[in-house]
Protein backbone atom coordinates (compact mmCIF):
# COMPACT_ATOMS: atom_id res chain seq x y z
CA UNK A 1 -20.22 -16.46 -118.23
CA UNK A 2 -22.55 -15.08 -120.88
CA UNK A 3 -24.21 -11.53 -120.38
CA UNK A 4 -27.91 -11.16 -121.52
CA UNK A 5 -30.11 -7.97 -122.03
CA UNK A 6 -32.76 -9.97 -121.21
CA UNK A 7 -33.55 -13.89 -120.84
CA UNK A 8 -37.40 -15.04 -122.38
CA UNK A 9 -38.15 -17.85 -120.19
CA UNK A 10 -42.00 -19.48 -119.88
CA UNK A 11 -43.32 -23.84 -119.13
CA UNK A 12 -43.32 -23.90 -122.94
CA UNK A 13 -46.01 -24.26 -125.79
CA UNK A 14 -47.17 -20.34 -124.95
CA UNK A 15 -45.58 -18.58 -128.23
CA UNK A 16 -42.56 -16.95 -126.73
CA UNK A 17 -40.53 -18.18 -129.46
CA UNK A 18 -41.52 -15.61 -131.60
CA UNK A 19 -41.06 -12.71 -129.28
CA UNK A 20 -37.26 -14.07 -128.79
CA UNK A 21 -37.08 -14.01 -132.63
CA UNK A 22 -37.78 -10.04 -132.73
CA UNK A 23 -35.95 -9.12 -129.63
CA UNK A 24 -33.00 -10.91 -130.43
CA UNK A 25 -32.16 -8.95 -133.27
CA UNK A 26 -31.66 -5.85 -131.09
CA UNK A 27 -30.49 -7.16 -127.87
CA UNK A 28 -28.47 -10.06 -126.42
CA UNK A 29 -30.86 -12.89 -125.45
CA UNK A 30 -30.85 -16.20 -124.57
CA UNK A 31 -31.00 -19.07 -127.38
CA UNK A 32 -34.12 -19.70 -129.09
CA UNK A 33 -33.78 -23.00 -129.20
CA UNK A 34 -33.04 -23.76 -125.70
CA UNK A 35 -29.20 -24.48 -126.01
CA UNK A 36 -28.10 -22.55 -123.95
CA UNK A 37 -30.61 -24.37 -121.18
CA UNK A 38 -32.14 -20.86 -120.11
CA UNK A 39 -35.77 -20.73 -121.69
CA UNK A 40 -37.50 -22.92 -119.55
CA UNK A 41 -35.97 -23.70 -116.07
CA UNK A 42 -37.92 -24.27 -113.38
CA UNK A 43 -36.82 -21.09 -111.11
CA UNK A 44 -35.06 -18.54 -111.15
CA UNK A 45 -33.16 -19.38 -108.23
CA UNK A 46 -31.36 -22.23 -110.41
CA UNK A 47 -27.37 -22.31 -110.89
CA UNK A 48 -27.84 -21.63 -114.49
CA UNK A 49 -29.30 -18.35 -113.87
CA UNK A 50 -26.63 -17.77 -111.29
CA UNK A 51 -23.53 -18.01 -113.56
CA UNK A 52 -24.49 -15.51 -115.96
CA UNK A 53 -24.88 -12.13 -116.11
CA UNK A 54 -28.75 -11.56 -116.50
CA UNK A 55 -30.08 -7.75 -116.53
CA UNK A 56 -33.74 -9.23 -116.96
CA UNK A 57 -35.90 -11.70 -117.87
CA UNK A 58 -39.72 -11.53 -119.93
CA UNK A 59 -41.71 -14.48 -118.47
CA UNK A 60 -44.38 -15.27 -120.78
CA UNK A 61 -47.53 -17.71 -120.08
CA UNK A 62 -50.66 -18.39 -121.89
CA UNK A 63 -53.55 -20.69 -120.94
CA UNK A 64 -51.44 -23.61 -119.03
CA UNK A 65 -53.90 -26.00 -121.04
CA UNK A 66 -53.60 -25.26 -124.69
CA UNK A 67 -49.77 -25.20 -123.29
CA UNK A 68 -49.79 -29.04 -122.43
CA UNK A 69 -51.62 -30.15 -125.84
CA UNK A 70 -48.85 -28.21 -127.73
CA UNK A 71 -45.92 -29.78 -126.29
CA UNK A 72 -47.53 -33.00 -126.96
CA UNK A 73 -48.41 -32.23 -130.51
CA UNK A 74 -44.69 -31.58 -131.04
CA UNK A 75 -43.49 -34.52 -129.18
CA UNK A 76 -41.80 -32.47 -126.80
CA UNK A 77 -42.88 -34.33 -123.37
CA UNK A 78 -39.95 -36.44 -122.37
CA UNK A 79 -37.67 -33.33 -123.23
CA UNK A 80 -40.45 -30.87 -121.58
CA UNK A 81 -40.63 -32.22 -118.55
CA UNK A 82 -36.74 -33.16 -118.13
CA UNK A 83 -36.47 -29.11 -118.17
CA UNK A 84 -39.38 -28.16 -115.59
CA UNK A 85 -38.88 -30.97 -112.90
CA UNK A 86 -34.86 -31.55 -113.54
CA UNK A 87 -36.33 -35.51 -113.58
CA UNK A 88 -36.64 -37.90 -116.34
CA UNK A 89 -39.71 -39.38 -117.79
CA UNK A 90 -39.13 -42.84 -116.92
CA UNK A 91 -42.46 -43.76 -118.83
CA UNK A 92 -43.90 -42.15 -121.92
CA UNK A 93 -47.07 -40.41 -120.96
CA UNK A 94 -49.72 -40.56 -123.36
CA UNK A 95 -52.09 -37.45 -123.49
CA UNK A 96 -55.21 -39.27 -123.02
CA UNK A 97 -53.41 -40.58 -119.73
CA UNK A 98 -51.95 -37.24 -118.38
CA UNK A 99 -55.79 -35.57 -118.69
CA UNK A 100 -57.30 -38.61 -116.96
CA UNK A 101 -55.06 -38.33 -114.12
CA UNK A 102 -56.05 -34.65 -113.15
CA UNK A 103 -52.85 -33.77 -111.73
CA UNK A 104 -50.07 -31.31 -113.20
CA UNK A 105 -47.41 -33.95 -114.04
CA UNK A 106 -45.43 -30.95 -115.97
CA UNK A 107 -45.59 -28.78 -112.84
CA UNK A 108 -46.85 -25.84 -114.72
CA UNK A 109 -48.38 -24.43 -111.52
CA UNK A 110 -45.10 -24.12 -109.79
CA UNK A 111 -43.24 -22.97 -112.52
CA UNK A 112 -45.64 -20.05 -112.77
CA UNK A 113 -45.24 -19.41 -108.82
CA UNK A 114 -41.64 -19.69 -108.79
CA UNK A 115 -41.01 -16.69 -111.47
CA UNK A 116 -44.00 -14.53 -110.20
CA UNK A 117 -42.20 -14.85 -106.72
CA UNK A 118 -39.39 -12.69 -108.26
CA UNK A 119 -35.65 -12.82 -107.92
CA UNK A 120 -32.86 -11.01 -106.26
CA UNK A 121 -30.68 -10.68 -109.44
CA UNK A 122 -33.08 -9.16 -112.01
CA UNK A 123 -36.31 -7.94 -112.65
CA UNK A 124 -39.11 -9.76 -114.37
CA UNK A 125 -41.91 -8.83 -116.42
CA UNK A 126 -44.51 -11.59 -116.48
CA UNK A 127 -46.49 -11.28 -120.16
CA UNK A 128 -50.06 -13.10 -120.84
CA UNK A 129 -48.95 -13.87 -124.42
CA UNK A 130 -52.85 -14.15 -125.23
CA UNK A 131 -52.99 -10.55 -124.92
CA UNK A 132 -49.27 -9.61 -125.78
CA UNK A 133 -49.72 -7.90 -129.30
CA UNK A 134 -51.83 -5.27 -127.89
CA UNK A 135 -50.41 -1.94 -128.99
CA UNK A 136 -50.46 -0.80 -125.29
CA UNK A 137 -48.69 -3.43 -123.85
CA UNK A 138 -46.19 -4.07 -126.71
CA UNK A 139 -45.00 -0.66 -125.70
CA UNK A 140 -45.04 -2.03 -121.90
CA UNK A 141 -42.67 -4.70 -122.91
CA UNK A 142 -40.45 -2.11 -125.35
CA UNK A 143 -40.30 0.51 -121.90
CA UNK A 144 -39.06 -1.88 -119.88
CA UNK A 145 -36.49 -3.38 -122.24
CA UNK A 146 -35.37 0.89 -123.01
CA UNK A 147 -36.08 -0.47 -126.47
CA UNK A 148 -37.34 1.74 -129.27
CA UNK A 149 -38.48 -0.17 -132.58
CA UNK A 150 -41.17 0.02 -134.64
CA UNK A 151 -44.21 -2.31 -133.08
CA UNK A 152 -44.44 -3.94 -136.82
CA UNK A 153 -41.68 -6.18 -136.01
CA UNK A 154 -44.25 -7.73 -133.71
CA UNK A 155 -46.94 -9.93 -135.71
CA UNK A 156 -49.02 -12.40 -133.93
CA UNK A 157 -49.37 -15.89 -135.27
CA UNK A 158 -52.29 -18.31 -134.78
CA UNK A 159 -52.57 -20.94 -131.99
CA UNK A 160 -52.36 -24.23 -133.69
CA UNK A 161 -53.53 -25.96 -130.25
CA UNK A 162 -56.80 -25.49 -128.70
CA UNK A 163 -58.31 -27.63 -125.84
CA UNK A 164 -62.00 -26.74 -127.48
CA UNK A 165 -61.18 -29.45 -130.18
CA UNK A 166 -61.21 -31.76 -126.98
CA UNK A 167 -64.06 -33.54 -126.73
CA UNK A 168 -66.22 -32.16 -123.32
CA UNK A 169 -65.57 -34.82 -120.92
CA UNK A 170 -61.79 -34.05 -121.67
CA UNK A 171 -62.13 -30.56 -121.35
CA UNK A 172 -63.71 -30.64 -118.28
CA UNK A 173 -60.99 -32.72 -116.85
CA UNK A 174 -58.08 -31.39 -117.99
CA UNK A 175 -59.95 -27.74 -116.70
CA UNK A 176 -60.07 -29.79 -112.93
CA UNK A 177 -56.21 -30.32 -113.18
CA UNK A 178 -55.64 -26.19 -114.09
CA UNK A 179 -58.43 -23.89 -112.87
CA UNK A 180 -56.43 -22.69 -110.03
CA UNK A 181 -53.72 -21.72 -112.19
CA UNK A 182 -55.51 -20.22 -114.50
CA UNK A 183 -57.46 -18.13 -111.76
CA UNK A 184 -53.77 -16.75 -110.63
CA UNK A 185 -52.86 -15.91 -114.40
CA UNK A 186 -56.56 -13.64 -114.61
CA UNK A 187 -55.55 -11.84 -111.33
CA UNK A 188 -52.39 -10.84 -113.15
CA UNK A 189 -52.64 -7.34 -115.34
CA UNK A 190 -51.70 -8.80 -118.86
CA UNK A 191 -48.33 -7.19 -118.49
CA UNK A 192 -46.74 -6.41 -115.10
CA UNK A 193 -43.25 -5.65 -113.44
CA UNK A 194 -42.38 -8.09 -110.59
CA UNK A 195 -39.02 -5.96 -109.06
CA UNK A 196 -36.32 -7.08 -108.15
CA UNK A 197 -36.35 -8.78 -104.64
CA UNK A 198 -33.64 -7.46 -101.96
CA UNK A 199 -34.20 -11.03 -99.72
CA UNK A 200 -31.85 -13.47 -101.26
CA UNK A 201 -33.43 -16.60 -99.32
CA UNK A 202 -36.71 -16.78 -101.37
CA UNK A 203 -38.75 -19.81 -100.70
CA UNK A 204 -39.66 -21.81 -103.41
CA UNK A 205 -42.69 -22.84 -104.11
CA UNK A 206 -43.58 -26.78 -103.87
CA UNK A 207 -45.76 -29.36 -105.07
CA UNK A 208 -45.95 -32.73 -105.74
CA UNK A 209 -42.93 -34.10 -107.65
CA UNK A 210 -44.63 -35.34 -110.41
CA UNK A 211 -41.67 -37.89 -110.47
CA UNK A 212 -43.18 -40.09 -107.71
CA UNK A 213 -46.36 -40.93 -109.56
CA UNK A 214 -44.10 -42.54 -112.06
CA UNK A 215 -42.13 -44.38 -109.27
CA UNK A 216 -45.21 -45.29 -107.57
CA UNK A 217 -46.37 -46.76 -110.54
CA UNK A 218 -43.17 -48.31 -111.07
CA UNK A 219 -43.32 -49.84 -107.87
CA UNK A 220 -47.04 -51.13 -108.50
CA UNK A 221 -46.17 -53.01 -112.24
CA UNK A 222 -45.25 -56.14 -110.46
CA UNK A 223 -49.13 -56.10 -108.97
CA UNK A 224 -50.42 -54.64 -112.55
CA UNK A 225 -48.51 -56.88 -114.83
CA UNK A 226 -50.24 -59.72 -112.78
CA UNK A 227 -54.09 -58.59 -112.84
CA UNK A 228 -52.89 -57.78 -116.86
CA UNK A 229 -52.15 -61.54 -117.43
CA UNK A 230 -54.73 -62.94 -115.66
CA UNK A 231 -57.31 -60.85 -118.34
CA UNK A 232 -54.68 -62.02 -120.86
CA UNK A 233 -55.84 -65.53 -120.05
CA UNK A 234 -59.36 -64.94 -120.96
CA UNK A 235 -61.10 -66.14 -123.76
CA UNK A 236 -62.95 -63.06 -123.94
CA UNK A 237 -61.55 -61.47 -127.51
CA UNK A 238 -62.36 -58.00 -126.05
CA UNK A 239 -60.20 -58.47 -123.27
CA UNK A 240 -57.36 -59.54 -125.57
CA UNK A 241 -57.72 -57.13 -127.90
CA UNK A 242 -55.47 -54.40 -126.09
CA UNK A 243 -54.18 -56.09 -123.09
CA UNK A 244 -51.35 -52.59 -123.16
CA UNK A 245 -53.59 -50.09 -122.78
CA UNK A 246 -55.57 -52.19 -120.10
CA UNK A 247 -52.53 -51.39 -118.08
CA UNK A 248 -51.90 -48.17 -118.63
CA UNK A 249 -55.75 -47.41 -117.58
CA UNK A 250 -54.49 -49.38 -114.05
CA UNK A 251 -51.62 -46.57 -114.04
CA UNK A 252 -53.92 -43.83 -114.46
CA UNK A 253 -56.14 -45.00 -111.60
CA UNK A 254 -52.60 -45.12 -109.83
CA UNK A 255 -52.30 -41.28 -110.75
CA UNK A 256 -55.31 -40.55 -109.30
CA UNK A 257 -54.68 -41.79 -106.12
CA UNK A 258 -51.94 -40.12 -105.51
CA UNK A 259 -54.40 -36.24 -105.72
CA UNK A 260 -53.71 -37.06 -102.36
CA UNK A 261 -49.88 -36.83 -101.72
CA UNK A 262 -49.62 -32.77 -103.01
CA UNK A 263 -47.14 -31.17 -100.33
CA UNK A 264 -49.12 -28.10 -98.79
């Protein structure tokens, strides 16, 4: 059993890396690198969380969107969304694919709700990274730890991912898959204290596993692979040209269809 002074967890690709980097050289914290498996899970309410000694936890989130293009600049999907569904990837999504489908295949939303619900072990203070270098509310962040240090430790470094290099039509869709998260991050004060719970059965929030669009589509490749050969017998040399990505556009219509199947 480890003991932490406090645990940074967040869906990834919001900066909390470098708040880890400064806190952990005052307090005991969870591994910046993940090994430890505590920096992303999907709620609180998992077993890893259970079998240590955790006296709080700093979630931080950003915009969920600029999120999603940097885990895919670094490569990170498959690994990304193994640690916030506890599923594997069966089939590489390609960006282009996971903003046409308009649905949260990382789950983003729900790892949000299931920290902001709060915990019956610790407290948590959930931190809009966008606005976390504020002199006011790095010394909301310090006051909760009971941590005095100098706020120079704390320098901000640039986003490297920004959905406004998207082009609009991508923007606009990838905005259609997380406005209503975003509009539950704004109602949020950029730092604030969710206590800790005293009801020890909290409900977790759900949504669509985005696991069962990839077994749905699974299940469809027998239907896809055939319309894909029948184009692959055309003459046509635009229809040869690509005949991969012809079925990976079929997927995405798959994806779409399945808007449908979120779990109220």
């Amino acid at each position: 059993m480890g003991i932490y002074d406090v645990c940074v967890v967040s869906f990834g690709g919001v900066g909390c890396t470098s708040l880890m980097k400064v806190l952990r050289k005052f307090l005991r914290t969870n591994d910046v690198n993940d090994k430890d498996g505590l920096k992303h899970g999907r709620t609180p309410n998992l077993p890893i969380y259970q079998k240590h000694k955790i006296n709080s936890v700093i979630y931080v989130y950003n915009n969920p969107i600029n999120a999603v293009l940097s885990i895919y600049r670094r490569n990170f999907q498959k690994a990304q969304y193994k640690k916030l569904t506890g599923k594997n990837m069966d089939e590489d999504i390609k960006l282009d694919e996971y903003i046409e489908s308009e649905i949260d295949i990382f789950m983003l939303e729900r790892h949000f709700d299931n920290w902001k619900a709060g915990c019956n072990r610790f407290p948590i203070l959930m931190v809009n990274s966008a606005k976390m270098y504020q002199t006011n509310n790095l010394k909301k962040i310090l006051n909760f730890l009971k941590l005095r240090i100098p706020l120079q430790y704390f320098q901000q470094k640039p986003r490297k991912s920004n959905y406004k290099n998207l082009d609009a039509k991508k923007q606009q869709k990838i905005k259609n898959t997380y406005n209503q998260l975003m509009d539950k991050m704004d109602k949020l004060n950029n730092v604030q204290v969710v206590p800790k719970k005293t009801d020890p059965n909290l409900v977790e929030y759900k949504q669509i596993d985005a696991t069962k669009i990839l077994l749905v589509t699974k299940s469809v490749n027998k239907s896809v692979n055939e319309s894909v050969n029948k184009l692959s017998n055309n003459k046509t040399p635009q229809l040869n040209l690509d005949m991969k990505r012809q079925k990976q556009l079929m997927s995405v219509q798959r994806y779409q269809q399945l808007m449908k199947m979120r779990v109220k």
